[in-house]
Protein backbone atom coordinates (compact mmCIF):
# COMPACT_ATOMS: atom_id res chain seq x y z
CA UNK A 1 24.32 24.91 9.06
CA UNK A 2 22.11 25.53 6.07
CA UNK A 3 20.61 28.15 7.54
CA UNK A 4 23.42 30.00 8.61
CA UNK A 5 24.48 30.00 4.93
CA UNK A 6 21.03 31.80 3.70
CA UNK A 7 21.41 33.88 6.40
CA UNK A 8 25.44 34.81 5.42
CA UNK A 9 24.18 35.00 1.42
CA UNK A 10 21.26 37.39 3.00
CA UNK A 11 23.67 39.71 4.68
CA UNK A 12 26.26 39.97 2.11
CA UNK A 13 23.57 40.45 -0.71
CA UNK A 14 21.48 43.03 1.50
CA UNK A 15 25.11 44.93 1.80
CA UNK A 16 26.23 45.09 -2.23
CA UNK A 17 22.72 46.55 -2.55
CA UNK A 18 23.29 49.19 0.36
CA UNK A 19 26.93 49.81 -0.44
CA UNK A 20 25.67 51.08 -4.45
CA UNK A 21 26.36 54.69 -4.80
CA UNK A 22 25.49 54.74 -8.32
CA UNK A 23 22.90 53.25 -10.13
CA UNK A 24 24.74 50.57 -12.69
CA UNK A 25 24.13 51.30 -16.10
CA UNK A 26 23.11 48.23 -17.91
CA UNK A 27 25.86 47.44 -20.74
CA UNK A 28 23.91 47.81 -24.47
CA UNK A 29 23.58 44.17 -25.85
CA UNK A 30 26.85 44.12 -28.51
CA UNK A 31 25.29 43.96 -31.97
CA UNK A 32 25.05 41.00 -34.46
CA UNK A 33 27.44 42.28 -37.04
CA UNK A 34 30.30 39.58 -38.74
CA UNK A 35 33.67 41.62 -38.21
CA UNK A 36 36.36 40.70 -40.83
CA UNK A 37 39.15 39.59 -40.82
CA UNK A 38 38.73 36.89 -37.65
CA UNK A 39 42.03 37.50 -35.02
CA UNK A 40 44.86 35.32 -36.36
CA UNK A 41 44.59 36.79 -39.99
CA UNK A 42 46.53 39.10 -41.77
CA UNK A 43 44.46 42.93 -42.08
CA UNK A 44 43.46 43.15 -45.57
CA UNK A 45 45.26 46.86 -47.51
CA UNK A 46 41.91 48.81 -48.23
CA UNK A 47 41.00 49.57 -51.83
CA UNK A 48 38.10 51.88 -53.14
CA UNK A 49 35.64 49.34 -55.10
CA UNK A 50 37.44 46.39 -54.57
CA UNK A 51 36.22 42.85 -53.48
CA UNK A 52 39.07 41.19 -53.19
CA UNK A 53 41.82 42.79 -50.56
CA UNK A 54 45.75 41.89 -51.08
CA UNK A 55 46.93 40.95 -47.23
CA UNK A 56 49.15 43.14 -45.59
CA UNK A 57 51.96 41.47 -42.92
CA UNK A 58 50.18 43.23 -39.90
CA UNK A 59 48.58 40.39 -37.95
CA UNK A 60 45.17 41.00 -36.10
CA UNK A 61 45.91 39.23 -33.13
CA UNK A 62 42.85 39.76 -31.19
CA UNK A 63 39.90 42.45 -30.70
CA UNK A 64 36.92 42.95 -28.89
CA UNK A 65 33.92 45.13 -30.26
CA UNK A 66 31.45 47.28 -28.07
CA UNK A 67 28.43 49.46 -28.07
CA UNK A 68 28.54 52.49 -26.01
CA UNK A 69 28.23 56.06 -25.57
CA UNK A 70 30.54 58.70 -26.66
CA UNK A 71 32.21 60.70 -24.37
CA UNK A 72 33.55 63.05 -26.59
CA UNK A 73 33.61 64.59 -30.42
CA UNK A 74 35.27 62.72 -33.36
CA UNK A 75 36.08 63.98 -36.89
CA UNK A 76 35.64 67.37 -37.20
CA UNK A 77 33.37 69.33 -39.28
CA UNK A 78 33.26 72.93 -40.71
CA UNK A 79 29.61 73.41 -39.47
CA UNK A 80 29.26 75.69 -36.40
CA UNK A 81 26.14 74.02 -35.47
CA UNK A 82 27.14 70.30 -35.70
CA UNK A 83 30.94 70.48 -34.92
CA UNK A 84 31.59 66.85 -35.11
CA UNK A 85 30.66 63.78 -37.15
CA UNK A 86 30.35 61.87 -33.78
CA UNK A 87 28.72 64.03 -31.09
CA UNK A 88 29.17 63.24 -27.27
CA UNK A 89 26.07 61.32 -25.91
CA UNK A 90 25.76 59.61 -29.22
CA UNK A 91 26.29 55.92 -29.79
CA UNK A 92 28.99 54.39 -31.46
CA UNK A 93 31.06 50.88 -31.79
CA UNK A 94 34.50 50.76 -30.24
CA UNK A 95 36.63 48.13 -31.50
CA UNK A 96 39.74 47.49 -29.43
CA UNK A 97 42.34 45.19 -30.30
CA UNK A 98 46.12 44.23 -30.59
CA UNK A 99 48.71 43.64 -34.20
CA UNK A 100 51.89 42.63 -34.31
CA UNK A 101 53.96 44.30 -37.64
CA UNK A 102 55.63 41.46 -39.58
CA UNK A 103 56.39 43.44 -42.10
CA UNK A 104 60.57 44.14 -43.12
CA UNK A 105 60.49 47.58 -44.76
CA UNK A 106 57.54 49.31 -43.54
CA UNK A 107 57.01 50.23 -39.28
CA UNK A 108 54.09 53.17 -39.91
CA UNK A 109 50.65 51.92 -40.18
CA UNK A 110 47.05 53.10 -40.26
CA UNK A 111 44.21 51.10 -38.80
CA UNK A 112 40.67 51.80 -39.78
CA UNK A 113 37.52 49.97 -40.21
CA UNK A 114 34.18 50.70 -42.35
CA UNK A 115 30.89 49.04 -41.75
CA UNK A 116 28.22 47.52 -44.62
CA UNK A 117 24.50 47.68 -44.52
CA UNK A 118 23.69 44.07 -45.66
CA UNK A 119 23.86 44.88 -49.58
CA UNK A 120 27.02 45.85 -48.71
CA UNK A 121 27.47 49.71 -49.23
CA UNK A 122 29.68 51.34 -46.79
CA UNK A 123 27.43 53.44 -44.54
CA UNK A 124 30.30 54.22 -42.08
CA UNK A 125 33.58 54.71 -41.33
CA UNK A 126 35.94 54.51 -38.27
CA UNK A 127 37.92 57.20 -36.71
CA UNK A 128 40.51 56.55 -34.31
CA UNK A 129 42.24 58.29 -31.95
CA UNK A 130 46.00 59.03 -34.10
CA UNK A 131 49.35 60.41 -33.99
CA UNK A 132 49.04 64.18 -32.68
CA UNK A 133 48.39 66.12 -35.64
CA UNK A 134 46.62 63.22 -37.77
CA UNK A 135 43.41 63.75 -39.31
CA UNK A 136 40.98 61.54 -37.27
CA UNK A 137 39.27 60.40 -39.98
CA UNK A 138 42.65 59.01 -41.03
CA UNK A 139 42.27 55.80 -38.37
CA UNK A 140 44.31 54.96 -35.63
CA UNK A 141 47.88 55.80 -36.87
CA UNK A 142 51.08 55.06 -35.30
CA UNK A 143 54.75 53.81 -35.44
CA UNK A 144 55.67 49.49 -34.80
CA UNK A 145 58.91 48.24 -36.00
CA UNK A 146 59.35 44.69 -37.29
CA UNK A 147 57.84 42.10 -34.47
CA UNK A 148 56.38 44.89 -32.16
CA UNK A 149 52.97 44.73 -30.98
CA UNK A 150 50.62 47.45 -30.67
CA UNK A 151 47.05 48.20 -29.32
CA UNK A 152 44.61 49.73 -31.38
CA UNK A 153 40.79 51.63 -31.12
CA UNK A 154 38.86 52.54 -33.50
CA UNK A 155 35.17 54.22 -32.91
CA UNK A 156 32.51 53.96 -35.66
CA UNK A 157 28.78 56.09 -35.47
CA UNK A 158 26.15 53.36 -34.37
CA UNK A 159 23.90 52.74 -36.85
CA UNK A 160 21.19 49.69 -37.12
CA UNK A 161 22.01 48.62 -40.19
CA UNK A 162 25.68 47.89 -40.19
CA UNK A 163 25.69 43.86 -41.34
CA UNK A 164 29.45 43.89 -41.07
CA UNK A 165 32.18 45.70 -40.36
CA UNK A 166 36.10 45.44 -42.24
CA UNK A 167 38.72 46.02 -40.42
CA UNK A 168 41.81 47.83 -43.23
CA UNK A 169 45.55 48.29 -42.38
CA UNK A 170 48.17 50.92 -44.79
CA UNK A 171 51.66 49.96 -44.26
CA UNK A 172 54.23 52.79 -45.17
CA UNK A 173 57.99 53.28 -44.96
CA UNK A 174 57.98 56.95 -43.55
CA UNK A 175 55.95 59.11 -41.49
CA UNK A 176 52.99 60.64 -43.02
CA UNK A 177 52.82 64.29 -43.37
């Protein structure tokens, strides 16, 4: 009986190997960089300079943070030779994630993130993918009323010495031009 099981985990092993049509790209190893705020906590407002954030009412329910390749341009440039800030092929941090509005008045929110070297400049910022029309350098923008819950990505340029990375939410009452 035992070896009928070798032979079985034999077979079906030898088969996964010949059944690969593509050779499996090895995930990159997700960075050791302290994301804030922690899921369950309210997205700080961002302010130039400051240290202290006021709390918005959009709730970070959960994300999940990766390392990968880009598969396409993001924020646009006026240079002819280096069109984007973000160039397909190079590699960049996708945060993914879901918030739920709690706000009363305000149901159109931005969604961006900006990542510290470990003296704690900024040394990058997010772009996300927008409302059509948006600046991508403006976030991730788009529309939740009161209690609705929305996913979010936002992509940020690789670097090696992001130490952390702050996650920001704008609340506003209308659309933004």
């Amino acid at each position: 009986m035992k070896a009928l099981g070798i032979i079985s985990t034999a077979i079906i092993s030898t088969l996964l190997i010949i059944g690969c049509t593509q050779p499996i790209e090895k995930p990159e190893k997700a960075p050791q960089i302290e994301i804030f705020p922690s899921a369950g906590s309210y997205l700080p407002k961002y302010e130039r300079f400051a240290t202290v954030y006021d709390k918005t009412n959009l709730l970070l329910i959960n994300f999940s943070v990766r390392v990968t390749k880009a598969e396409k341009g993001y924020g646009s440039t006026m240079d002819r030779e280096k069109p984007y800030e973000i160039m397909p092929g190079d590699r960049i941090i996708v945060i993914e994630g879901w918030v739920r509005n709690e706000d009363e008045e305000t149901e159109y929110l931005v969604l961006t993130a900006r990542g510290y070297d470990s003296s704690g400049n900024e040394i990058v910022r997010s772009y996300g993918l927008g409302a059509p029309g948006t600046a991508p350098w403006m976030g991730d923008y788009f529309r939740l009323g009161k209690g609705e819950e929305g996913k979010f990505r936002l992509v940020l340029k690789h670097n090696d010495r992001i130490s952390t990375i702050r996650i920001f939410a704008d609340l506003y009452k209308m659309p933004i031009p």
